[in-house]
Structure formats: C-alpha cells, structure tokens
PDB file of N, CA and C in Angstrom:
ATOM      1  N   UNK A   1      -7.949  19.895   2.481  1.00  0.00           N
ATOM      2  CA  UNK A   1      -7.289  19.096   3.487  1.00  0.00           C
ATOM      3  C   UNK A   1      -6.058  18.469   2.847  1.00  0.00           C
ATOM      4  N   UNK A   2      -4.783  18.945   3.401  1.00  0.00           N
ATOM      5  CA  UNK A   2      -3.557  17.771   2.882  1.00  0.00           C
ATOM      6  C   UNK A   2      -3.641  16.546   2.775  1.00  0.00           C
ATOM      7  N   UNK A   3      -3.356  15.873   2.573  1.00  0.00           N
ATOM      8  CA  UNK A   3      -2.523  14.757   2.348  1.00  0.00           C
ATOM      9  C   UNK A   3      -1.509  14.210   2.996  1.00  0.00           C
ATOM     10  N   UNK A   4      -1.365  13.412   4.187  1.00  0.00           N
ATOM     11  CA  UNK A   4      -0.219  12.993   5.103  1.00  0.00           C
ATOM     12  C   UNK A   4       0.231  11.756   4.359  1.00  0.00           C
ATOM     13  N   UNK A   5       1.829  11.693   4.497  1.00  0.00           N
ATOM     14  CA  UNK A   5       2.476  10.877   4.024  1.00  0.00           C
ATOM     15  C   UNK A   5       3.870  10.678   4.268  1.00  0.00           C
ATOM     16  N   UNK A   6       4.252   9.213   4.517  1.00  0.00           N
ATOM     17  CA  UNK A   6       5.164   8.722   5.485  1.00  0.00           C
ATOM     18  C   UNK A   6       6.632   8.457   4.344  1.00  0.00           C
ATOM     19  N   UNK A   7       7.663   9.757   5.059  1.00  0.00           N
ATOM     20  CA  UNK A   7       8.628   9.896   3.923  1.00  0.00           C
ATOM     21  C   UNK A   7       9.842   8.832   4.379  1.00  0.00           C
ATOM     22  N   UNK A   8      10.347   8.576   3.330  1.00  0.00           N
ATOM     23  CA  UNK A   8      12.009   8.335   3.613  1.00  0.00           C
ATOM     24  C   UNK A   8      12.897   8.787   2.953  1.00  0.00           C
ATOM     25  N   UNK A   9      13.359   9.218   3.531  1.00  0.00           N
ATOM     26  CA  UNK A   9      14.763  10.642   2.884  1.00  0.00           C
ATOM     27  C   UNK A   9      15.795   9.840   2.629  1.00  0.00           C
ATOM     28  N   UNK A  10      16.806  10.024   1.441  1.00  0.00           N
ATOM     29  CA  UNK A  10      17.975   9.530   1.268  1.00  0.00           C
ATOM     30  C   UNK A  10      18.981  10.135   0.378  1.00  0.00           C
ATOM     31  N   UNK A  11      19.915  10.048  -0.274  1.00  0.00           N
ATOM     32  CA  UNK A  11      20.838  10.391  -0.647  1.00  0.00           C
ATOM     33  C   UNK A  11      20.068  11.397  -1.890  1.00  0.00           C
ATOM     34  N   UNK A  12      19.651  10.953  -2.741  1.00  0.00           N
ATOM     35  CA  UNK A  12      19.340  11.020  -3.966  1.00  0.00           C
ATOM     36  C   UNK A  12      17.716  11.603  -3.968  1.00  0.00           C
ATOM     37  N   UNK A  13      17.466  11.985  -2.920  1.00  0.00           N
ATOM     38  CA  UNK A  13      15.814  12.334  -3.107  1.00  0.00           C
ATOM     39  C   UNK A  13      14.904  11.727  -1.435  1.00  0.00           C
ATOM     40  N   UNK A  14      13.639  11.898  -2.065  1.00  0.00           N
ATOM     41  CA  UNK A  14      13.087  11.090  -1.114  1.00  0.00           C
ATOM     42  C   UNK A  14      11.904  10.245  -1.883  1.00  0.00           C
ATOM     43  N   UNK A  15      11.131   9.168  -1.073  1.00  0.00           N
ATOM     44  CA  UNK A  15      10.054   8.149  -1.360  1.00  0.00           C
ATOM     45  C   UNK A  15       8.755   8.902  -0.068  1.00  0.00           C
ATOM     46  N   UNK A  16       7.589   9.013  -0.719  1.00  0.00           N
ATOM     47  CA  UNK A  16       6.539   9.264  -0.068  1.00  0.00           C
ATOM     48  C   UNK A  16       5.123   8.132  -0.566  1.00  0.00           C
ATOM     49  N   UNK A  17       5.214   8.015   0.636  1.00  0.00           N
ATOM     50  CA  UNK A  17       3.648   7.147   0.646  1.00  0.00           C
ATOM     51  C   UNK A  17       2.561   7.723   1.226  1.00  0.00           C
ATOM     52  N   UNK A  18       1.440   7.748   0.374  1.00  0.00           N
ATOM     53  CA  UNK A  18       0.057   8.527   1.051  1.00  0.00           C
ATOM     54  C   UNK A  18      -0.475   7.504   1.938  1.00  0.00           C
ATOM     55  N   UNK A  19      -1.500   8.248   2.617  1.00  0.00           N
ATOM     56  CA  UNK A  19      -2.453   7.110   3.195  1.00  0.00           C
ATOM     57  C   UNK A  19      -3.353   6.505   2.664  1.00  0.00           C
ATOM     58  N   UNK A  20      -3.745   6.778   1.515  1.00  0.00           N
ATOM     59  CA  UNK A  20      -4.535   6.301   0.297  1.00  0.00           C
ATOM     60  C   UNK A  20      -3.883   4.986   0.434  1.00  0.00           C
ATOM     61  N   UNK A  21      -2.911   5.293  -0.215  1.00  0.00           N
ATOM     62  CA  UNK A  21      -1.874   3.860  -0.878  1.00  0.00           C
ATOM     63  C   UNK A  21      -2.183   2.675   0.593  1.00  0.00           C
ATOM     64  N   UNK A  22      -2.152   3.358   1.584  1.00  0.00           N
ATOM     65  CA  UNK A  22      -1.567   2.445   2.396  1.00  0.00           C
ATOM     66  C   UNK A  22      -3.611   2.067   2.873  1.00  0.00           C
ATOM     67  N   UNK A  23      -4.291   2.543   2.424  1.00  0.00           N
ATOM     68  CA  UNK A  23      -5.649   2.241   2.914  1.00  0.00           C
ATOM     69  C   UNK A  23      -5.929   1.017   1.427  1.00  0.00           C
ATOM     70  N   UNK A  24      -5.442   1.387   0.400  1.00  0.00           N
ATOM     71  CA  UNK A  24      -5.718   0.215  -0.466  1.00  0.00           C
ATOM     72  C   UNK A  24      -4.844  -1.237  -0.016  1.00  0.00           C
ATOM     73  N   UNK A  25      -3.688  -1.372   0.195  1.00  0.00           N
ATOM     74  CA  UNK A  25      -3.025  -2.081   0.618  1.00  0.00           C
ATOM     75  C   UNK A  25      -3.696  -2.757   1.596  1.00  0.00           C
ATOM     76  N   UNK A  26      -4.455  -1.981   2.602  1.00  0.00           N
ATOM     77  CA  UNK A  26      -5.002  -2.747   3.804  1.00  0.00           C
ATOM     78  C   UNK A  26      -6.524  -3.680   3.432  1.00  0.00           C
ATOM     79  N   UNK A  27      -6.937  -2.735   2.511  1.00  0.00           N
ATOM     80  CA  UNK A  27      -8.298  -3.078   2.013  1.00  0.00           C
ATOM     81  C   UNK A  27      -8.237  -4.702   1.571  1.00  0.00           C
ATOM     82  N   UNK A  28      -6.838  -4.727   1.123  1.00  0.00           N
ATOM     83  CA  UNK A  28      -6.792  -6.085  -0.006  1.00  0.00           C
ATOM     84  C   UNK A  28      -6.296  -7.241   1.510  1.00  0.00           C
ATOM     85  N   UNK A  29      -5.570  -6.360   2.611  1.00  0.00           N
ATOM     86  CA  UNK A  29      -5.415  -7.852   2.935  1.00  0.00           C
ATOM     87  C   UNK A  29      -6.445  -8.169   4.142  1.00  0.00           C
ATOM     88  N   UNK A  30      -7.263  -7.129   4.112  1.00  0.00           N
ATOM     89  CA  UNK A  30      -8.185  -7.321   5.381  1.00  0.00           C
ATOM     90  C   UNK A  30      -8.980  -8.490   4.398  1.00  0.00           C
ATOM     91  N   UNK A  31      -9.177  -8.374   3.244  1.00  0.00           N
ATOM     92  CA  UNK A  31     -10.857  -9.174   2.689  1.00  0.00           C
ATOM     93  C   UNK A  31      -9.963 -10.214   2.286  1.00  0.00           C
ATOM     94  N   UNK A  32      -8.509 -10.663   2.433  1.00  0.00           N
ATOM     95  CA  UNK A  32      -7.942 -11.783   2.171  1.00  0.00           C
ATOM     96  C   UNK A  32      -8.111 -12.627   3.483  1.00  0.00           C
ATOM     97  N   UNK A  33      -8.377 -12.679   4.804  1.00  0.00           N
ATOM     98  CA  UNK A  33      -8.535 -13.128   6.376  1.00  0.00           C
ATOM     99  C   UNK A  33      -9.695 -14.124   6.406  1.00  0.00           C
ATOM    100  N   UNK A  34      -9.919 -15.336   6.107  1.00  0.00           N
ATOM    101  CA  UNK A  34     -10.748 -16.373   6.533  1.00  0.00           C
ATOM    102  C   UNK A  34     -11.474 -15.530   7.265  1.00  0.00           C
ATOM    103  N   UNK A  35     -12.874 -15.623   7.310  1.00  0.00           N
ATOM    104  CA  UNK A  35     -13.584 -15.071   8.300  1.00  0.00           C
ATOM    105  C   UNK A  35     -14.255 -13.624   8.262  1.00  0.00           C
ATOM    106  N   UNK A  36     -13.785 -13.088   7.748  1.00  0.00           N
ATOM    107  CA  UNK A  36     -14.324 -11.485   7.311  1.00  0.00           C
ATOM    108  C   UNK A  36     -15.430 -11.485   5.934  1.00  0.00           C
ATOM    109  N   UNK A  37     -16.592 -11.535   6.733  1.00  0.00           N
ATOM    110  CA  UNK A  37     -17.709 -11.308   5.407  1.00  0.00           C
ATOM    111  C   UNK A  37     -17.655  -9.652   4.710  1.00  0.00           C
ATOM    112  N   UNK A  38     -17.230  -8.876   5.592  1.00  0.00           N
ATOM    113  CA  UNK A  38     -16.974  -7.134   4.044  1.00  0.00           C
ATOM    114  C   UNK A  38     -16.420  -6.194   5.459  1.00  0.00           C
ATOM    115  N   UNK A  39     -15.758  -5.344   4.805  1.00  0.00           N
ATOM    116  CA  UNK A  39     -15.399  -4.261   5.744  1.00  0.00           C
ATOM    117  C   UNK A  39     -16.570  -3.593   5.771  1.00  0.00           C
ATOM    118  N   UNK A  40     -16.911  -3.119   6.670  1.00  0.00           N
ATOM    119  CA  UNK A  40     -18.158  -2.251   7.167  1.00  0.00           C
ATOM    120  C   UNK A  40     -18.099  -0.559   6.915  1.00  0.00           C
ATOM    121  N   UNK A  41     -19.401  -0.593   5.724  1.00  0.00           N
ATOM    122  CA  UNK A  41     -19.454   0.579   5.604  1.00  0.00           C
ATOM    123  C   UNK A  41     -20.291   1.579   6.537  1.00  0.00           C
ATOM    124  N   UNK A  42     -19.560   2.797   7.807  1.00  0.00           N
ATOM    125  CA  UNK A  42     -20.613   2.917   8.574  1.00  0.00           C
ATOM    126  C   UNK A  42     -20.659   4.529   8.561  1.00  0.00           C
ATOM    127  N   UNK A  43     -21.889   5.235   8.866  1.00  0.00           N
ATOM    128  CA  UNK A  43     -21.731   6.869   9.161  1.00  0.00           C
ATOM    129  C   UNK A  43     -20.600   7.263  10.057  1.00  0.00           C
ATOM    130  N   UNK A  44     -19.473   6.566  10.497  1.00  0.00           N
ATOM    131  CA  UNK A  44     -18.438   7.234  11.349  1.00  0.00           C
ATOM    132  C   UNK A  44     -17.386   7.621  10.479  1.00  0.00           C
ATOM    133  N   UNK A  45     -17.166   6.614   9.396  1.00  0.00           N
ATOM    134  CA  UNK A  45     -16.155   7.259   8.167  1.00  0.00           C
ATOM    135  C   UNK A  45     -16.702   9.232   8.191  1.00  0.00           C
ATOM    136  N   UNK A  46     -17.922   9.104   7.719  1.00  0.00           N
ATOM    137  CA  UNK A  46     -18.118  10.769   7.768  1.00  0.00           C
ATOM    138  C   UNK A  46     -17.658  11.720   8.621  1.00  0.00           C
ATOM    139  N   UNK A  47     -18.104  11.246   9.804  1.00  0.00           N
ATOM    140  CA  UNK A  47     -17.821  12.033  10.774  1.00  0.00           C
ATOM    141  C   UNK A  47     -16.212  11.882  11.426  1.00  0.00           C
ATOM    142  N   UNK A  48     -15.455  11.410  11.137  1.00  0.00           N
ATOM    143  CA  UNK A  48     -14.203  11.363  10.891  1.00  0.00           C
ATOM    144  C   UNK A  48     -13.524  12.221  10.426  1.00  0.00           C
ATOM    145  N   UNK A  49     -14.315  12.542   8.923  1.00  0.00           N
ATOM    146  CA  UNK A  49     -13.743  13.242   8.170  1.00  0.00           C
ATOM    147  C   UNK A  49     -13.993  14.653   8.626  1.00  0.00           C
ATOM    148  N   UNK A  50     -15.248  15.196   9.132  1.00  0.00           N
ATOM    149  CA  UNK A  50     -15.324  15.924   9.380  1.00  0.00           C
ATOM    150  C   UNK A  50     -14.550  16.852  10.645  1.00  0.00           C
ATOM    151  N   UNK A  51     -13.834  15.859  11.458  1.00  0.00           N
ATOM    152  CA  UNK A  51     -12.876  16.090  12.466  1.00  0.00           C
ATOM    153  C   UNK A  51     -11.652  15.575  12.035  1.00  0.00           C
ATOM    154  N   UNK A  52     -11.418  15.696  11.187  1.00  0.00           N
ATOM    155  CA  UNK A  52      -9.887  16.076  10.095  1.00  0.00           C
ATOM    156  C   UNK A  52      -9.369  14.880  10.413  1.00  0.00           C
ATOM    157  N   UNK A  53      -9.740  13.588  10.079  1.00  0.00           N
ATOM    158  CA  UNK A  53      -9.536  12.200  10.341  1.00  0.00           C
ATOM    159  C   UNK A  53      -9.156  11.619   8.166  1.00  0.00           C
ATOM    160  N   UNK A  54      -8.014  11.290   7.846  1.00  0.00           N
ATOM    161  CA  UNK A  54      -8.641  11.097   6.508  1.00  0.00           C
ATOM    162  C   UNK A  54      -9.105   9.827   6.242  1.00  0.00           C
ATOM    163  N   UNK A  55     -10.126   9.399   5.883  1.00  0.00           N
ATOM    164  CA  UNK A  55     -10.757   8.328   5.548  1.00  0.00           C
ATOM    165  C   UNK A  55     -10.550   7.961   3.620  1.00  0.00           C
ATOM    166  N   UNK A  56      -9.603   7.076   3.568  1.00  0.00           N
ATOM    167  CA  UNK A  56     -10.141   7.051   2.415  1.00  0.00           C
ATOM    168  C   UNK A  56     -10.811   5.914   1.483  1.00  0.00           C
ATOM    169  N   UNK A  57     -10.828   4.859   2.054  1.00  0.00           N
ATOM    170  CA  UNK A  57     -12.108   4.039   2.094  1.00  0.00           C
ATOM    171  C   UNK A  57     -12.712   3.452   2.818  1.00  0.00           C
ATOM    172  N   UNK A  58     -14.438   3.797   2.751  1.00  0.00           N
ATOM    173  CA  UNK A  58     -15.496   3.124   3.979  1.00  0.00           C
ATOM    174  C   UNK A  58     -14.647   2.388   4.505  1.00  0.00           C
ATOM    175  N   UNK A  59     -14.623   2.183   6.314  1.00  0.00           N
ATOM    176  CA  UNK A  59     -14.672   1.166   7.185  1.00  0.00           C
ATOM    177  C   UNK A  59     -12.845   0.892   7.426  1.00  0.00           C
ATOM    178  N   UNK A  60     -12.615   1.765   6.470  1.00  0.00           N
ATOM    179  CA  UNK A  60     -10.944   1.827   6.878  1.00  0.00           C
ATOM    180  C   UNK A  60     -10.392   3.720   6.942  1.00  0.00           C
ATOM    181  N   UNK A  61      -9.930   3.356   8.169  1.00  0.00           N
ATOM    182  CA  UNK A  61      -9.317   4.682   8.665  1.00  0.00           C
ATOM    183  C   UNK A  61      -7.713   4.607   8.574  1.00  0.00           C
ATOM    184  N   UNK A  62      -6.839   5.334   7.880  1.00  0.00           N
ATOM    185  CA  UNK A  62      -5.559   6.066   8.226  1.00  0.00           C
ATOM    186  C   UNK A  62      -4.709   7.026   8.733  1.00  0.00           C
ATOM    187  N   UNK A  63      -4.398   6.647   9.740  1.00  0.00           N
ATOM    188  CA  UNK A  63      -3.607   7.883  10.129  1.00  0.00           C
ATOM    189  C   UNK A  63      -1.804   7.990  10.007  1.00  0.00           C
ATOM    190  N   UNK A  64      -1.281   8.680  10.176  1.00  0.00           N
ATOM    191  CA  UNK A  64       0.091   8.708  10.047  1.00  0.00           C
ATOM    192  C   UNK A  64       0.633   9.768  11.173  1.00  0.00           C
ATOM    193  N   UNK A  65       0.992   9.682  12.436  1.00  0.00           N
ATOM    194  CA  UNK A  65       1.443  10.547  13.129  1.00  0.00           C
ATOM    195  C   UNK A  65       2.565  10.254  13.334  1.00  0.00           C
ATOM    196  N   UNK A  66       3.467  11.361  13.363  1.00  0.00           N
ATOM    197  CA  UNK A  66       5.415  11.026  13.239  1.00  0.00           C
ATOM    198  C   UNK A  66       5.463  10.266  12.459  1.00  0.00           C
ATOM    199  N   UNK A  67       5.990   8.882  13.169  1.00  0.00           N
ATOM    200  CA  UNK A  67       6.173   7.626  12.206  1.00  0.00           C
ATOM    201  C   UNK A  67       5.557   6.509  12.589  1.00  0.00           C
ATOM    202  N   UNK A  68       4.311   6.927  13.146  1.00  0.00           N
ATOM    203  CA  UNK A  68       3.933   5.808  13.671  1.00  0.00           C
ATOM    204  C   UNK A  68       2.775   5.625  12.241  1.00  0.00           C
ATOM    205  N   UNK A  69       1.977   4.610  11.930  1.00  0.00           N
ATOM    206  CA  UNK A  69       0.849   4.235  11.314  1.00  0.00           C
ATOM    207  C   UNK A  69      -0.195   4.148  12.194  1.00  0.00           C
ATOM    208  N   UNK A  70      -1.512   4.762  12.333  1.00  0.00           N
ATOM    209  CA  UNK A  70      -2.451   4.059  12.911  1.00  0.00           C
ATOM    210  C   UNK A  70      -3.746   3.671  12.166  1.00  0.00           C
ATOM    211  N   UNK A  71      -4.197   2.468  12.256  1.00  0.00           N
ATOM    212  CA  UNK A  71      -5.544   2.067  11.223  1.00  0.00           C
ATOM    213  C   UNK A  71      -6.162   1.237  11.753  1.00  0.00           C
ATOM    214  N   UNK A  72      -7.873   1.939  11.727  1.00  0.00           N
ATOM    215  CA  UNK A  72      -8.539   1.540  12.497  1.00  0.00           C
ATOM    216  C   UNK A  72      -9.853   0.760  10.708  1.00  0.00           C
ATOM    217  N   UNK A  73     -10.073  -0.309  11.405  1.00  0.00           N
ATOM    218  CA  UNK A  73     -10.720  -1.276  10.467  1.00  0.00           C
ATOM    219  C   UNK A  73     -11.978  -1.871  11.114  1.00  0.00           C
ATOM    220  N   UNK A  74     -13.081  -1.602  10.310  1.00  0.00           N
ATOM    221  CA  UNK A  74     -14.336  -1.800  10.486  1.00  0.00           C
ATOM    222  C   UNK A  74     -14.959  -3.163  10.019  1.00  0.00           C
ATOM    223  N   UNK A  75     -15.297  -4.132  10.382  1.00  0.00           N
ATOM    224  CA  UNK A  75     -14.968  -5.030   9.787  1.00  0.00           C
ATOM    225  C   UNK A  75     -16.587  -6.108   9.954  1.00  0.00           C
ATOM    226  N   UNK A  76     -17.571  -7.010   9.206  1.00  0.00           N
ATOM    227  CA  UNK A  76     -18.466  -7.892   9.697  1.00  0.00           C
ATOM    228  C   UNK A  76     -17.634  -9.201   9.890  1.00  0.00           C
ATOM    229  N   UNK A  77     -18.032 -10.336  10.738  1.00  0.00           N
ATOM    230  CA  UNK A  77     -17.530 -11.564  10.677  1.00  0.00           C
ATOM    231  C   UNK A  77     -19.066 -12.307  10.130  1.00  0.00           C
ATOM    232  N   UNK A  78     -18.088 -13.251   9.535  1.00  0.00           N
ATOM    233  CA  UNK A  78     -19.085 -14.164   9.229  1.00  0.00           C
ATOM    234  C   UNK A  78     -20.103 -15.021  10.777  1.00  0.00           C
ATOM    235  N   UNK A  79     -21.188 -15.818  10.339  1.00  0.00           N
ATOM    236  CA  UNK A  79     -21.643 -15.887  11.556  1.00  0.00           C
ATOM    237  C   UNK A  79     -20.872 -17.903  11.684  1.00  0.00           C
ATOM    238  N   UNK A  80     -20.460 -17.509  12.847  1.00  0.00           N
ATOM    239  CA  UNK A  80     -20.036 -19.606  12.995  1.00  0.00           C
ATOM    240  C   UNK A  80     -18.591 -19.155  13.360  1.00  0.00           C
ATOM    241  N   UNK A  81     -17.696 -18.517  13.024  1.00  0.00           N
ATOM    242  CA  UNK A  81     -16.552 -17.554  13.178  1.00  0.00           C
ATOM    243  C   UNK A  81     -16.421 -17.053  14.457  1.00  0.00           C
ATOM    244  N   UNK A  82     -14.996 -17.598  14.893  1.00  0.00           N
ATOM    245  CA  UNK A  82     -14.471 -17.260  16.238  1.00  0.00           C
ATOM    246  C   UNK A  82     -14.477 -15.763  16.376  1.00  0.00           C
ATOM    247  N   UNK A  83     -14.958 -14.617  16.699  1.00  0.00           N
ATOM    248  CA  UNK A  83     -15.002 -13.220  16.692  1.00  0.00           C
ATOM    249  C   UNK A  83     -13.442 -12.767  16.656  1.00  0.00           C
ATOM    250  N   UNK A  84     -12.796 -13.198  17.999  1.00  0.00           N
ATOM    251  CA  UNK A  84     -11.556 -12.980  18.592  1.00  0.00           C
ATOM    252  C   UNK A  84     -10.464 -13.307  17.624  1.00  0.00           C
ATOM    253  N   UNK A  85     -10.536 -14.347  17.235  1.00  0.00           N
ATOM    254  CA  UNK A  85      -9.315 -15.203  16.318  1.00  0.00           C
ATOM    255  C   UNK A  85      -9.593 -14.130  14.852  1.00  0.00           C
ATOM    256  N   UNK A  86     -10.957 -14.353  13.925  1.00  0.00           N
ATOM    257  CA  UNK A  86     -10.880 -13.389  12.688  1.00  0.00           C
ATOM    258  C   UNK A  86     -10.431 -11.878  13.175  1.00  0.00           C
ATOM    259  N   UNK A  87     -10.355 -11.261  14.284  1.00  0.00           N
ATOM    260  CA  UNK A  87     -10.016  -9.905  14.471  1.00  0.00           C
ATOM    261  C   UNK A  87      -8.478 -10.034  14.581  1.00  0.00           C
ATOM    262  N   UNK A  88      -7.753 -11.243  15.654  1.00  0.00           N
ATOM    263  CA  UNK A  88      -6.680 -11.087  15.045  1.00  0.00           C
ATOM    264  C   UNK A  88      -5.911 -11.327  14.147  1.00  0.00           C
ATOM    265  N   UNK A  89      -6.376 -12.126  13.537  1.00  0.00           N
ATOM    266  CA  UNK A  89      -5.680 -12.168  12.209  1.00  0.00           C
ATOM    267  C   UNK A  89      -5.944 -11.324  11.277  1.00  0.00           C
ATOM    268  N   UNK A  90      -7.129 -10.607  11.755  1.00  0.00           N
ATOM    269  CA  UNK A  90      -6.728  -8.802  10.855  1.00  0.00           C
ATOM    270  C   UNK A  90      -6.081  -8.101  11.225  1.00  0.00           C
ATOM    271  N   UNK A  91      -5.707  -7.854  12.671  1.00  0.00           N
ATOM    272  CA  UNK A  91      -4.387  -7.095  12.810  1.00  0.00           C
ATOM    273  C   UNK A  91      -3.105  -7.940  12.904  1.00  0.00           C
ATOM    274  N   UNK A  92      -2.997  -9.285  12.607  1.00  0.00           N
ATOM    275  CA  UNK A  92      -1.770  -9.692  12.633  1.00  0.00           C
ATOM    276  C   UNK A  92      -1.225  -9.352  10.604  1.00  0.00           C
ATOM    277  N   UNK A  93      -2.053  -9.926   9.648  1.00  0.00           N
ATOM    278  CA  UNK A  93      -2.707  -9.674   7.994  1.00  0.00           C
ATOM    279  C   UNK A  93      -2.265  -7.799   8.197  1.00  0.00           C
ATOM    280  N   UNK A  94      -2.779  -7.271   8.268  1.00  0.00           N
ATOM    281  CA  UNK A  94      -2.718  -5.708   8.366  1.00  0.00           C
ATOM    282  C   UNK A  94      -1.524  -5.217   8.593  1.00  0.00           C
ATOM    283  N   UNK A  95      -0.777  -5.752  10.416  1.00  0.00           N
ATOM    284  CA  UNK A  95       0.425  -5.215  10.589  1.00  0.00           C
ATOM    285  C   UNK A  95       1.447  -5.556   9.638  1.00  0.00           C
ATOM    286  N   UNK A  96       1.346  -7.013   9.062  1.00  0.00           N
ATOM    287  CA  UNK A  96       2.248  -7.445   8.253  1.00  0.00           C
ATOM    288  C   UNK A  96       2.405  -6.603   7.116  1.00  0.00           C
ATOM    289  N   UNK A  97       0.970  -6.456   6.580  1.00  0.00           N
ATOM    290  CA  UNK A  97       1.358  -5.316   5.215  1.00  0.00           C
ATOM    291  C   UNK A  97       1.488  -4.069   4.870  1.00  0.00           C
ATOM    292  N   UNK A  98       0.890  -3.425   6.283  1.00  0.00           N
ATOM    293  CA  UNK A  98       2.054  -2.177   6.772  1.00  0.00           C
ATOM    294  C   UNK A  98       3.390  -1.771   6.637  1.00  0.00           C
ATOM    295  N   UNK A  99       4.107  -2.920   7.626  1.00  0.00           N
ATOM    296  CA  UNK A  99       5.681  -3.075   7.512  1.00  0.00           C
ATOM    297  C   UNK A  99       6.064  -3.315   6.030  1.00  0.00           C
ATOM    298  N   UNK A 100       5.652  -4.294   5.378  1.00  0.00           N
ATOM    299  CA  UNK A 100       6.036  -4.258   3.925  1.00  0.00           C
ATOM    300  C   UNK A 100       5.770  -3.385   2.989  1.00  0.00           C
ATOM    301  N   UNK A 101       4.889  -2.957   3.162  1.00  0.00           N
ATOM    302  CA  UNK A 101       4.553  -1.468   2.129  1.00  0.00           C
ATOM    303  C   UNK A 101       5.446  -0.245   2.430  1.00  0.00           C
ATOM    304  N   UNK A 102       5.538  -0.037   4.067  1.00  0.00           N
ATOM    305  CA  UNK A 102       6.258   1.303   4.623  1.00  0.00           C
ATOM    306  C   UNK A 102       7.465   1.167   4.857  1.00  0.00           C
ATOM    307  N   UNK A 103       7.663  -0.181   5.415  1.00  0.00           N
ATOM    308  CA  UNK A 103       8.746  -0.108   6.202  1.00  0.00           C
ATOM    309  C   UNK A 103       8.898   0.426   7.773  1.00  0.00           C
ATOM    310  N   UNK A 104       7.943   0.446   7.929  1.00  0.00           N
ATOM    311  CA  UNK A 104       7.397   1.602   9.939  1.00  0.00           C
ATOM    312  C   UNK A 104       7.125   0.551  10.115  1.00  0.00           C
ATOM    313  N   UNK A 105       8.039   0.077  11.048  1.00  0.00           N
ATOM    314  CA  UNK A 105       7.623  -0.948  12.335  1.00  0.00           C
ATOM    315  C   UNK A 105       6.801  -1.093  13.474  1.00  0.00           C
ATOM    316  N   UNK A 106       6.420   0.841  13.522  1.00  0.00           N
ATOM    317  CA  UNK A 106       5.617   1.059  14.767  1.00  0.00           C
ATOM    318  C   UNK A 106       4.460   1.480  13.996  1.00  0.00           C
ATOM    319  N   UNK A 107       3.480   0.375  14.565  1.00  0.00           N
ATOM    320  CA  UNK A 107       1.732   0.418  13.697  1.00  0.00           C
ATOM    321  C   UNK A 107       0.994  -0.234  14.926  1.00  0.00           C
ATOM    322  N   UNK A 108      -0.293   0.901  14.952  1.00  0.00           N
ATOM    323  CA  UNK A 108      -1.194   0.537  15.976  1.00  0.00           C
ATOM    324  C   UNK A 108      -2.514   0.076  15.042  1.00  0.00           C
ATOM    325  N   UNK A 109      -2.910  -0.870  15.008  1.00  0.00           N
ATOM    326  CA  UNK A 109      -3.881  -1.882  14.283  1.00  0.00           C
ATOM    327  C   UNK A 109      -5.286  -2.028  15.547  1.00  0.00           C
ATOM    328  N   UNK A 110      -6.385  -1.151  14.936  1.00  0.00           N
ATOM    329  CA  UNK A 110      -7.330  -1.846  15.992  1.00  0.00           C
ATOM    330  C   UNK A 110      -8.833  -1.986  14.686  1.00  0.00           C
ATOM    331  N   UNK A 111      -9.227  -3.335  15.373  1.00  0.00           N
ATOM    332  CA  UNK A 111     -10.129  -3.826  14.811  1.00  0.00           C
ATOM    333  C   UNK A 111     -11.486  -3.482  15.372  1.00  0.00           C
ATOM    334  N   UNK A 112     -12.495  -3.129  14.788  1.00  0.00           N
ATOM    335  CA  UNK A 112     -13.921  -2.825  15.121  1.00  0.00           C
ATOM    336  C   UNK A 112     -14.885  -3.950  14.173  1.00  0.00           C
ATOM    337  N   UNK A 113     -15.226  -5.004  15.107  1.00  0.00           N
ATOM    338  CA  UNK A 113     -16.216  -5.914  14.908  1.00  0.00           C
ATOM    339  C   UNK A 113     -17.521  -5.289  15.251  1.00  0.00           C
ATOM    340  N   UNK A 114     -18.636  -4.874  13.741  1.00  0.00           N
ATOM    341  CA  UNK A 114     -19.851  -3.901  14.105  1.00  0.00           C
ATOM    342  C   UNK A 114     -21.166  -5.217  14.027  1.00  0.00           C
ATOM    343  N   UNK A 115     -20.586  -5.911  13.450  1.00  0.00           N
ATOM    344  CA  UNK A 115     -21.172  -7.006  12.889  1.00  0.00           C
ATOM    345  C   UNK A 115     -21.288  -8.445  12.855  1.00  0.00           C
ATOM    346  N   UNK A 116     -22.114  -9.669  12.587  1.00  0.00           N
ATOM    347  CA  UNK A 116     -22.287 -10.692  12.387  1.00  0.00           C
ATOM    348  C   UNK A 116     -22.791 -10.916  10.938  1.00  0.00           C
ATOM    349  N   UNK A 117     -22.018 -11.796   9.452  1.00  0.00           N
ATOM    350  CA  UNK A 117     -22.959 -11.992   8.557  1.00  0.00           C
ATOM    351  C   UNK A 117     -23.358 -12.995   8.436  1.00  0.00           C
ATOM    352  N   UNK A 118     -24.515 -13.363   8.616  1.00  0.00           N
ATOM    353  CA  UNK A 118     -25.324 -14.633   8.314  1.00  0.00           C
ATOM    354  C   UNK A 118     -25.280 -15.296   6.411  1.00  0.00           C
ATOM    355  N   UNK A 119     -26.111 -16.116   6.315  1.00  0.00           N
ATOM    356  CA  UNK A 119     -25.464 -17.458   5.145  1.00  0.00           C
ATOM    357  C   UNK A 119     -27.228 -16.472   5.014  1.00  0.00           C
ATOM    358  N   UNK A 120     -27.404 -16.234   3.344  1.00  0.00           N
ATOM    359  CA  UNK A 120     -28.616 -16.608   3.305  1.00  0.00           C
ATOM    360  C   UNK A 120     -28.876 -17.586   2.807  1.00  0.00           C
TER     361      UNK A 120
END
C-alpha cells in the first residue's frame, strides 16, 4: 500500500509530508486537550485498513484527498467532562496543528467519543 502525502512544489524542489507525520502531530495534540482520558484503541483501525484507509496509529485515522486533510479521532472523555466542549476542543487543538504542520487550510476534523473514563 503507498503512502499518501501532501506536496508543495516550488522553485528548487518539492516538501512532502506523510500521513504518519501528520498522525503523530495529531496524537500529541489530541492527549494535550483538558478532558481526554486516551485515544481509543478500537477493532475499526483494522478494518480500515483493510478497505485501504491508512491508519497509522490506534484511534487516529488519516486521510489526504487532493488537498484536503481528513482525520477522524477516537477518543475516551474523562467522566465529570462536558462531552461536547472536550470534543471540540479536539477539533479546534487538531485543526490548529494541521494548518501548522501542512499549511492546508482545508481539514475536516471529526471526533468519535466511544467512551467515558472513570477515576479509579
């Protein structure tokens, strides 16, 4: 399976970013979000992959079509935690470090709350 990756062409060459890169990037600022007890590791990463989706870490999905970004994030909230508010501030956290990593302004960010984590 290739490897998709979001180029920018210029005088002197070009710059390519994988979706790897851009799934670590997300990894770090999703578990930086008040409110997010772990990204969720679930059997759909697999089956993702198996329908040519690249996953490259649990509970975070990348895609890159044209120039758009799309990343879909699996995510538990802690329990006491506004559901609504910690989801957006993972896609507000996310879109932000999209644009700064890529530079693609056009990013579709959707959050999948599978979970509640309780205090033991």
């Amino acid at each position: 399976m290739s490897e998709n990756y979001i180029s920018c062409k210029a005088e002197n060459g070009s710059i390519n970013i994988s979706e790897e890169v851009i799934s670590a990037m997300v990894r770090t600022a999703v578990t930086e979000v008040e409110g997010v007890a772990a990204i969720s590791n679930t059997t759909t990463g697999e089956i993702a992959e198996l329908i040519g989706i690249k996953t490259m870490s649990k509970g975070i999905t990348v895609q890159i079509i044209d120039d758009t970004v799309k990343v879909d994030v699996i995510i538990l909230v802690r329990y006491g935690c506004n559901i609504v508010n910690v989801a957006r501030n993972v896609q507000n956290s996310v879109g932000e470090v999209v644009q700064a990593v890529t530079g693609v302004e056009k990013a579709e960010i959707n959050v999948h709350v599978s979970g509640v984590a309780f205090e033991k």
